[in-house]
C-alpha atoms as a PDB file:
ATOM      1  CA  UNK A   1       4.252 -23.556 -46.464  1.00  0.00           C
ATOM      2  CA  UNK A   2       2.642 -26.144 -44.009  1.00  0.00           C
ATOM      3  CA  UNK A   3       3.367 -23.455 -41.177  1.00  0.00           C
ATOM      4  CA  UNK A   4       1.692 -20.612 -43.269  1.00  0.00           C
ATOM      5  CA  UNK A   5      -1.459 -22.681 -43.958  1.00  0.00           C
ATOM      6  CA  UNK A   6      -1.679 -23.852 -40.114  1.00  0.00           C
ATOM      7  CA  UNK A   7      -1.028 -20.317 -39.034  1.00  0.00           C
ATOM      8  CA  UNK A   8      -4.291 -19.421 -41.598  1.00  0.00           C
ATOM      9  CA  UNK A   9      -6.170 -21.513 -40.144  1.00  0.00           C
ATOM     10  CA  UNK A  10      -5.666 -20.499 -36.413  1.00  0.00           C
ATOM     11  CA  UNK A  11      -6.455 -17.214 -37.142  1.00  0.00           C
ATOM     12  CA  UNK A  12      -9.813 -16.591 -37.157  1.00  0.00           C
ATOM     13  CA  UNK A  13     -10.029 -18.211 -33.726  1.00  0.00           C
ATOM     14  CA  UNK A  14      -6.465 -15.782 -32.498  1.00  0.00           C
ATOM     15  CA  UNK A  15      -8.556 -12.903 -33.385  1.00  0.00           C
ATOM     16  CA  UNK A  16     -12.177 -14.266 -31.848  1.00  0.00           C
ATOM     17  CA  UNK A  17     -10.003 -13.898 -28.403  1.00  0.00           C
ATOM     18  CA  UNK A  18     -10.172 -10.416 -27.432  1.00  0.00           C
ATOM     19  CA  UNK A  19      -8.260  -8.534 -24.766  1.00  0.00           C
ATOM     20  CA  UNK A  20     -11.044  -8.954 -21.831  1.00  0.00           C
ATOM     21  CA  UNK A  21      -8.765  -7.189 -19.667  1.00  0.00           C
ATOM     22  CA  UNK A  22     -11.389  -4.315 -19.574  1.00  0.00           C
ATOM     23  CA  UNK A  23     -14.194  -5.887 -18.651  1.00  0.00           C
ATOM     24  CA  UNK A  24     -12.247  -8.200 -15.891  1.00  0.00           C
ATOM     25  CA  UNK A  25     -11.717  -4.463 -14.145  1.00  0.00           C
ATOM     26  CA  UNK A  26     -15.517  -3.305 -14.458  1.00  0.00           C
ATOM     27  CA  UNK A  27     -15.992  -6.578 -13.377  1.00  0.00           C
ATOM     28  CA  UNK A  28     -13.967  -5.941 -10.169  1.00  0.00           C
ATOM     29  CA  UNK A  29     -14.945  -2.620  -9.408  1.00  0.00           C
ATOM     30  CA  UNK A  30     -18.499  -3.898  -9.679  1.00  0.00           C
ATOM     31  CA  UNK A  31     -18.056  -6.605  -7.530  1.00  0.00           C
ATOM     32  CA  UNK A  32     -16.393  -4.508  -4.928  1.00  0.00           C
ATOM     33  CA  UNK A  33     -19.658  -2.040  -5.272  1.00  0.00           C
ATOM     34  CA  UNK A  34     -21.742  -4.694  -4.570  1.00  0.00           C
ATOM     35  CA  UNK A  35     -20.057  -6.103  -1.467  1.00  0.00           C
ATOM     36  CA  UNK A  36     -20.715  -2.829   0.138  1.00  0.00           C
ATOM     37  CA  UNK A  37     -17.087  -1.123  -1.007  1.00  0.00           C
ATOM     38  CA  UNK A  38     -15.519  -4.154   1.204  1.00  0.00           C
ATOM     39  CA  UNK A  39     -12.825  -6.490   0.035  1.00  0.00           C
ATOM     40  CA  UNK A  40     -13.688 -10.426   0.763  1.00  0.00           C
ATOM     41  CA  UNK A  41     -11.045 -12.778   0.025  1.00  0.00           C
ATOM     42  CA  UNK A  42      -8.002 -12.227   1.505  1.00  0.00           C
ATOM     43  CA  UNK A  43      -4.372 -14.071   1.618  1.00  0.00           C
ATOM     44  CA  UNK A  44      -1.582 -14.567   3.667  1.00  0.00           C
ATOM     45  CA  UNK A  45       1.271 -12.217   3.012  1.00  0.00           C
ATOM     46  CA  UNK A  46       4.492 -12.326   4.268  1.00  0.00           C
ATOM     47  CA  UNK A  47       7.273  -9.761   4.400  1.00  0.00           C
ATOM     48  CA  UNK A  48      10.600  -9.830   6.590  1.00  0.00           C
ATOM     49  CA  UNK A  49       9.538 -11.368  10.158  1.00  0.00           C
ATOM     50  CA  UNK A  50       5.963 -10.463   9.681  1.00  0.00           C
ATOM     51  CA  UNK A  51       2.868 -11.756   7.907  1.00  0.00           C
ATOM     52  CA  UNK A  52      -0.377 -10.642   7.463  1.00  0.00           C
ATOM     53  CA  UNK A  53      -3.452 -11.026   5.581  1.00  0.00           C
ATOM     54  CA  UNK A  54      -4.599  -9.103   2.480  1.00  0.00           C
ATOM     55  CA  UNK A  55      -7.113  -8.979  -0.184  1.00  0.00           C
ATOM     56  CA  UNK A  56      -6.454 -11.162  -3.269  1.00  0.00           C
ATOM     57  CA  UNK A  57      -6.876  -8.366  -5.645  1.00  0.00           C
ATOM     58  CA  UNK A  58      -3.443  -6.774  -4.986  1.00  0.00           C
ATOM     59  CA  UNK A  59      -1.353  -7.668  -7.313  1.00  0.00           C
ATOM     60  CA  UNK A  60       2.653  -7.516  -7.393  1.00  0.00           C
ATOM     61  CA  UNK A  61       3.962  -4.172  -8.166  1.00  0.00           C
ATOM     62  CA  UNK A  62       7.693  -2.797  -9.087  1.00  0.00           C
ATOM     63  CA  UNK A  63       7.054   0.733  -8.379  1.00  0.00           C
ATOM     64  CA  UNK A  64       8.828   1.808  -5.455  1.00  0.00           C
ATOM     65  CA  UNK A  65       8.301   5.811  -5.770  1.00  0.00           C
ATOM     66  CA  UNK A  66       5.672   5.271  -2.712  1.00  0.00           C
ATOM     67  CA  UNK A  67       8.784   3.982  -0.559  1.00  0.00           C
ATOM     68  CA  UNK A  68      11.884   5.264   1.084  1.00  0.00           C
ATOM     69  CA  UNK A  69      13.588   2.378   1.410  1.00  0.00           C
ATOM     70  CA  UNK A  70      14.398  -0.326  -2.021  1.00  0.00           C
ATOM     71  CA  UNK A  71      13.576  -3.103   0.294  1.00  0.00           C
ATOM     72  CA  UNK A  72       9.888  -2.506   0.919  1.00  0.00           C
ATOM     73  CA  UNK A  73       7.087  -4.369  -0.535  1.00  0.00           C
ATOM     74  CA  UNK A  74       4.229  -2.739  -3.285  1.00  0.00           C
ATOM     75  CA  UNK A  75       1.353  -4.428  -3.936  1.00  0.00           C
ATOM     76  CA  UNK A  76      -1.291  -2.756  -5.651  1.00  0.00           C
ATOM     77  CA  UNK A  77      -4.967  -2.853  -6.914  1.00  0.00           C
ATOM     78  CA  UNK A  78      -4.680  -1.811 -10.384  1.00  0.00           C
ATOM     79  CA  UNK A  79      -8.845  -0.957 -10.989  1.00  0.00           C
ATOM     80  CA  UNK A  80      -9.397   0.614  -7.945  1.00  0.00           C
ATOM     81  CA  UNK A  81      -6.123   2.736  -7.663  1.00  0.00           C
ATOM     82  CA  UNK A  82      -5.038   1.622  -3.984  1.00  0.00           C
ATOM     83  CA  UNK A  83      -1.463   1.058  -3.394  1.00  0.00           C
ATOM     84  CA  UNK A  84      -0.232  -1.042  -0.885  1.00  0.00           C
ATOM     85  CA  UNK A  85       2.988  -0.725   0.971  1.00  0.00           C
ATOM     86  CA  UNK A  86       4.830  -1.840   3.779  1.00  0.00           C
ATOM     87  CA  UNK A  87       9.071  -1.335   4.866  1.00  0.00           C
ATOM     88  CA  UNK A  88      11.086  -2.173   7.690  1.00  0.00           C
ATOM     89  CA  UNK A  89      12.984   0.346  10.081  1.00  0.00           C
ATOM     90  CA  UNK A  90      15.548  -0.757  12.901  1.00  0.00           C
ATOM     91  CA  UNK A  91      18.005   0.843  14.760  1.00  0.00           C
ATOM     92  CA  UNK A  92      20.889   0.558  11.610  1.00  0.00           C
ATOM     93  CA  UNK A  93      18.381   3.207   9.703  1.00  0.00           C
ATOM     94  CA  UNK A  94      18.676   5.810  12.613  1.00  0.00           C
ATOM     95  CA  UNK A  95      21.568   6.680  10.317  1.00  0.00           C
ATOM     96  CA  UNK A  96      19.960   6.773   6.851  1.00  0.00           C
ATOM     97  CA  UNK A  97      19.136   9.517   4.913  1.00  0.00           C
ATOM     98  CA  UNK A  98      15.665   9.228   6.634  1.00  0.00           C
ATOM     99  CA  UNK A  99      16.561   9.733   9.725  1.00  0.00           C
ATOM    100  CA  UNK A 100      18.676  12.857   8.364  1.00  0.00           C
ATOM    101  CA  UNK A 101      18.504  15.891  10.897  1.00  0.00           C
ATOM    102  CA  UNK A 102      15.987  13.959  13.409  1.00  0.00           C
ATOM    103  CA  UNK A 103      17.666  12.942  16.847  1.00  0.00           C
ATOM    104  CA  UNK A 104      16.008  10.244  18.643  1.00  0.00           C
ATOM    105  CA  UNK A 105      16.770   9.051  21.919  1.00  0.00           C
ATOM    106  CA  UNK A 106      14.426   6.546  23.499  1.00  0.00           C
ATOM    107  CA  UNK A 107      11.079   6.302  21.427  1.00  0.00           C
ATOM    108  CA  UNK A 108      12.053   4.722  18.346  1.00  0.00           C
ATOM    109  CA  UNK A 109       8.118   4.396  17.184  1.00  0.00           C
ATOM    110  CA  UNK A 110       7.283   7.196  17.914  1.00  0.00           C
ATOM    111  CA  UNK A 111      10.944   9.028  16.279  1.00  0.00           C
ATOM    112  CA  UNK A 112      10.630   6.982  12.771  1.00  0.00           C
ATOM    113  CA  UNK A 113       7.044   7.645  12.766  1.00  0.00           C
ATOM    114  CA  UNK A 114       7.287  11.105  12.970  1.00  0.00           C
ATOM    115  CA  UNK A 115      10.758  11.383  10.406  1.00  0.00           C
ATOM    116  CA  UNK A 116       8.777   9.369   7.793  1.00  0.00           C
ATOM    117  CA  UNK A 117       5.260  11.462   8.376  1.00  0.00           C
ATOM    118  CA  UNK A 118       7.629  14.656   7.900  1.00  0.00           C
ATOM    119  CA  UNK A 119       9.758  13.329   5.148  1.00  0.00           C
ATOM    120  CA  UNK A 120       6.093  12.625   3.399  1.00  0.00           C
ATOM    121  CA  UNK A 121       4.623  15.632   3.850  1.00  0.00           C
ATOM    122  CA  UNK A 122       7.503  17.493   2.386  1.00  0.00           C
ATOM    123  CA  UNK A 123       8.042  15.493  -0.565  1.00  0.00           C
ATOM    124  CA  UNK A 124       4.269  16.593  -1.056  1.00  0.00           C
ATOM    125  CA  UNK A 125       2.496  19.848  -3.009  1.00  0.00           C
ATOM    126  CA  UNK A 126       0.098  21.531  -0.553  1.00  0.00           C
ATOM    127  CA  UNK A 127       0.403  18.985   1.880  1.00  0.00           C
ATOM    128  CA  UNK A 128      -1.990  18.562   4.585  1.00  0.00           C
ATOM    129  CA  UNK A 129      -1.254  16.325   7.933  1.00  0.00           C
ATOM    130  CA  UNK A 130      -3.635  14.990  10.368  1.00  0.00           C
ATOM    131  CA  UNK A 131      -3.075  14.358  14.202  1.00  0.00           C
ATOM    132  CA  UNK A 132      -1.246  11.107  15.015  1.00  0.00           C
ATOM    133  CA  UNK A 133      -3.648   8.924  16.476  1.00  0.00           C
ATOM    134  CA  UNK A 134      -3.066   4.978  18.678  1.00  0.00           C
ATOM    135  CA  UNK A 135      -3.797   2.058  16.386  1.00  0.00           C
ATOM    136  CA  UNK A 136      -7.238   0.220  17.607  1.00  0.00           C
ATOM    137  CA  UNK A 137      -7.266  -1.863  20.787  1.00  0.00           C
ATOM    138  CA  UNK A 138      -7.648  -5.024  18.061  1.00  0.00           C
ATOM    139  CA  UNK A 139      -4.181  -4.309  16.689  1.00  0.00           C
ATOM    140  CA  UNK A 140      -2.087  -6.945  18.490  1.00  0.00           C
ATOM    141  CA  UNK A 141       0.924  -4.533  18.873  1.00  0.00           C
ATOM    142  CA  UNK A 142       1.280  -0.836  19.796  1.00  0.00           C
ATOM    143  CA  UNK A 143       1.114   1.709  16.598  1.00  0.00           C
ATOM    144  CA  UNK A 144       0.673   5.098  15.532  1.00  0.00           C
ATOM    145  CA  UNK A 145      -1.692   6.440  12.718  1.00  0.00           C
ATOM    146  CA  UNK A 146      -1.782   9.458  10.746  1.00  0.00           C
ATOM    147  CA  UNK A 147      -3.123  10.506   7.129  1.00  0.00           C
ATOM    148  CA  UNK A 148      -0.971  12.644   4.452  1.00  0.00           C
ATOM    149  CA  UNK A 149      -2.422  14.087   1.646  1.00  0.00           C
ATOM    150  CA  UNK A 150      -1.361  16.074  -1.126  1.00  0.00           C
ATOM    151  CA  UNK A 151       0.134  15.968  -4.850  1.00  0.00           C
ATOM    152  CA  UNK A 152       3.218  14.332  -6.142  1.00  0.00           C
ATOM    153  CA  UNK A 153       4.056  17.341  -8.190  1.00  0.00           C
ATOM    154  CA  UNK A 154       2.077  20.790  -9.233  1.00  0.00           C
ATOM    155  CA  UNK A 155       0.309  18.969 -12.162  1.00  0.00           C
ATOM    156  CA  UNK A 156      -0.655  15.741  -9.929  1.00  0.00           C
ATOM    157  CA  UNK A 157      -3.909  14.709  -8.618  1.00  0.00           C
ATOM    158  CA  UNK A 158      -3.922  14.803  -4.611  1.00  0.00           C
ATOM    159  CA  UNK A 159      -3.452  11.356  -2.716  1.00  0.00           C
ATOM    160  CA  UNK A 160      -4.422  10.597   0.652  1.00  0.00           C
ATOM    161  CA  UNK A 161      -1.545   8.256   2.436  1.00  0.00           C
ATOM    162  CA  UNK A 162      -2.841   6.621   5.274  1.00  0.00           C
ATOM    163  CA  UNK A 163       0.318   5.203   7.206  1.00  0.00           C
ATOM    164  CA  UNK A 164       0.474   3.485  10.379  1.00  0.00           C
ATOM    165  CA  UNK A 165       3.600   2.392  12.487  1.00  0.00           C
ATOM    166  CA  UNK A 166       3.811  -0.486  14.344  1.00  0.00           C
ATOM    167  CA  UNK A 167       6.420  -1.927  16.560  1.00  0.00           C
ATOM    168  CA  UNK A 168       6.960  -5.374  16.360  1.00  0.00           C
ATOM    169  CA  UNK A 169       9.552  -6.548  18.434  1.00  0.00           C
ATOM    170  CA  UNK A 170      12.819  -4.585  17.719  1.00  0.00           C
ATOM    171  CA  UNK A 171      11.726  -3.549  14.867  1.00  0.00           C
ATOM    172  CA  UNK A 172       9.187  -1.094  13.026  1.00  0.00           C
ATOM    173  CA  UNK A 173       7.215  -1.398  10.152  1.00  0.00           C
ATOM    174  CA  UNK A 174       5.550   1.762   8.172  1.00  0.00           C
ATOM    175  CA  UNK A 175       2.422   0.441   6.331  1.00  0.00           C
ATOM    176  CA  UNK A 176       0.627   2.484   3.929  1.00  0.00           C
ATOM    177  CA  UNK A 177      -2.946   2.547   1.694  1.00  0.00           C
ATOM    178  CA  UNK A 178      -2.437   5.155  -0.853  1.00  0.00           C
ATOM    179  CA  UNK A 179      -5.670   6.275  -3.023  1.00  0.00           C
ATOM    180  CA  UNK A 180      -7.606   8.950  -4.021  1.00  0.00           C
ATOM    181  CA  UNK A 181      -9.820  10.344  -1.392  1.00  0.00           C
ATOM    182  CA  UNK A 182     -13.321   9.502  -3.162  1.00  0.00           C
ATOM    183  CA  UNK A 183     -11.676   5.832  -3.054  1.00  0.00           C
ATOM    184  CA  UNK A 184     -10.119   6.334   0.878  1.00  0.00           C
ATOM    185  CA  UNK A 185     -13.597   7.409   2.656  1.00  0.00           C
ATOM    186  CA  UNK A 186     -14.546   3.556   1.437  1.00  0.00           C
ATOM    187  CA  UNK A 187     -10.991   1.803   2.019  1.00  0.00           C
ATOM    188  CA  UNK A 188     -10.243   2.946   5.202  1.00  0.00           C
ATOM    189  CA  UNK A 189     -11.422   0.277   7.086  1.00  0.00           C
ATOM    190  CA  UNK A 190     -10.036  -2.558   4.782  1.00  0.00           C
ATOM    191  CA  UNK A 191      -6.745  -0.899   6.033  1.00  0.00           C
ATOM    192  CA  UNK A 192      -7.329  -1.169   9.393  1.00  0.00           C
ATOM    193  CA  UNK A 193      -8.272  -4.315   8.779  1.00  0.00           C
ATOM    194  CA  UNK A 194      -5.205  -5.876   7.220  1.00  0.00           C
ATOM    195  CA  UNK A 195      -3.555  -4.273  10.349  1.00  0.00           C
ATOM    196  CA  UNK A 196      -5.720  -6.667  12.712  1.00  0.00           C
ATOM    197  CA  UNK A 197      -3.806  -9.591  11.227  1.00  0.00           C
ATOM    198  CA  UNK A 198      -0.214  -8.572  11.448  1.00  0.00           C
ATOM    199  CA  UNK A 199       1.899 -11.430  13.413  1.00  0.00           C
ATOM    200  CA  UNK A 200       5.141 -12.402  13.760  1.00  0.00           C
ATOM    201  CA  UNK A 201       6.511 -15.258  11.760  1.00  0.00           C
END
């Protein structure tokens, strides 16, 4: 009884407390307006033998339908609909299902690059590729760009991928910024900016 009466009592202050969830995304989105469509806080990320920097707002995310391999790592920014992702190739994958019908002989970037561009742009409805492109001269190591776009199925909205290889060492990492492309032609450059900070552990 003294549990009923207590739980009466709360209540009108339980349901005073609504979900502000809502409002916390305008909230962003706004904020993110107002900055000039620029992301300001960032924060240290780390992932296998790299780290980087990223914005704040990317959150944790399970989804790993963006990713070939079950080891990569999804962050994403829920309001704005940017995904985030980031996996590691080395010479064990040349025999994965990736690498599947692609011989490579001396240019790994350049060969796992191009397999995961293709294997992209084929998983893709009306696909469209762009020319690889060299990462910026302020990208500490040597990398390869490229944009993807196209729909996840016939009923799906288009996405634009915008991946980037880099190699780090022995090894190679595939980053990506996924979005719509009203929400790319403003992200872009946060993208290359996150690639700026990449560093080895």
């Amino acid at each position: 009884m003294k549990r009923l009466i207590f739980f009466l009592i709360l209540l009108p202050f339980l349901s005073a407390c609504p979900d502000n969830s809502d409002k916390d995304q305008e909230d962003h989105v706004k904020a993110f307006r107002e900055n000039g469509y620029d992301f300001t806080n960032l924060k240290k990320q780390a992932y296998k033998n790299i780290k980087f920097k990223m914005p704040t707002s990317f959150e944790f995310d399970y989804g790993m339908q963006y990713c070939f391999k079950n080891s990569g790592l999804v962050r994403r920014d829920q309001p704005l609909g940017i995904v985030f992702t980031v996996e590691r190739l080395t010479e064990n994958d040349l025999e994965s299902e990736l690498m599947e019908d692609y011989i490579i002989e001396d240019d790994l970037l350049n060969g796992f690059h191009n397999a995961y561009a293709s294997r992209r742009y084929e998983s893709l409805h009306n696909a469209s590729i762009s020319f690889k492109k060299d990462t910026k001269k302020n990208v500490k190591f040597k990398g390869i760009t490229q944009t993807i776009s196209g729909a996840r199925s016939e009923y799906d909205e288009v996405l634009y991928y915008n991946m980037a290889s880099l190699k780090i060492k022995d090894e190679y990492y595939i980053f990506q910024f996924i979005s719509k492309k009203e929400m790319m032609d403003y992200v872009l450059d946060d993208f290359e900016r996150i690639l700026t900070t990449v560093r080895t552990k």
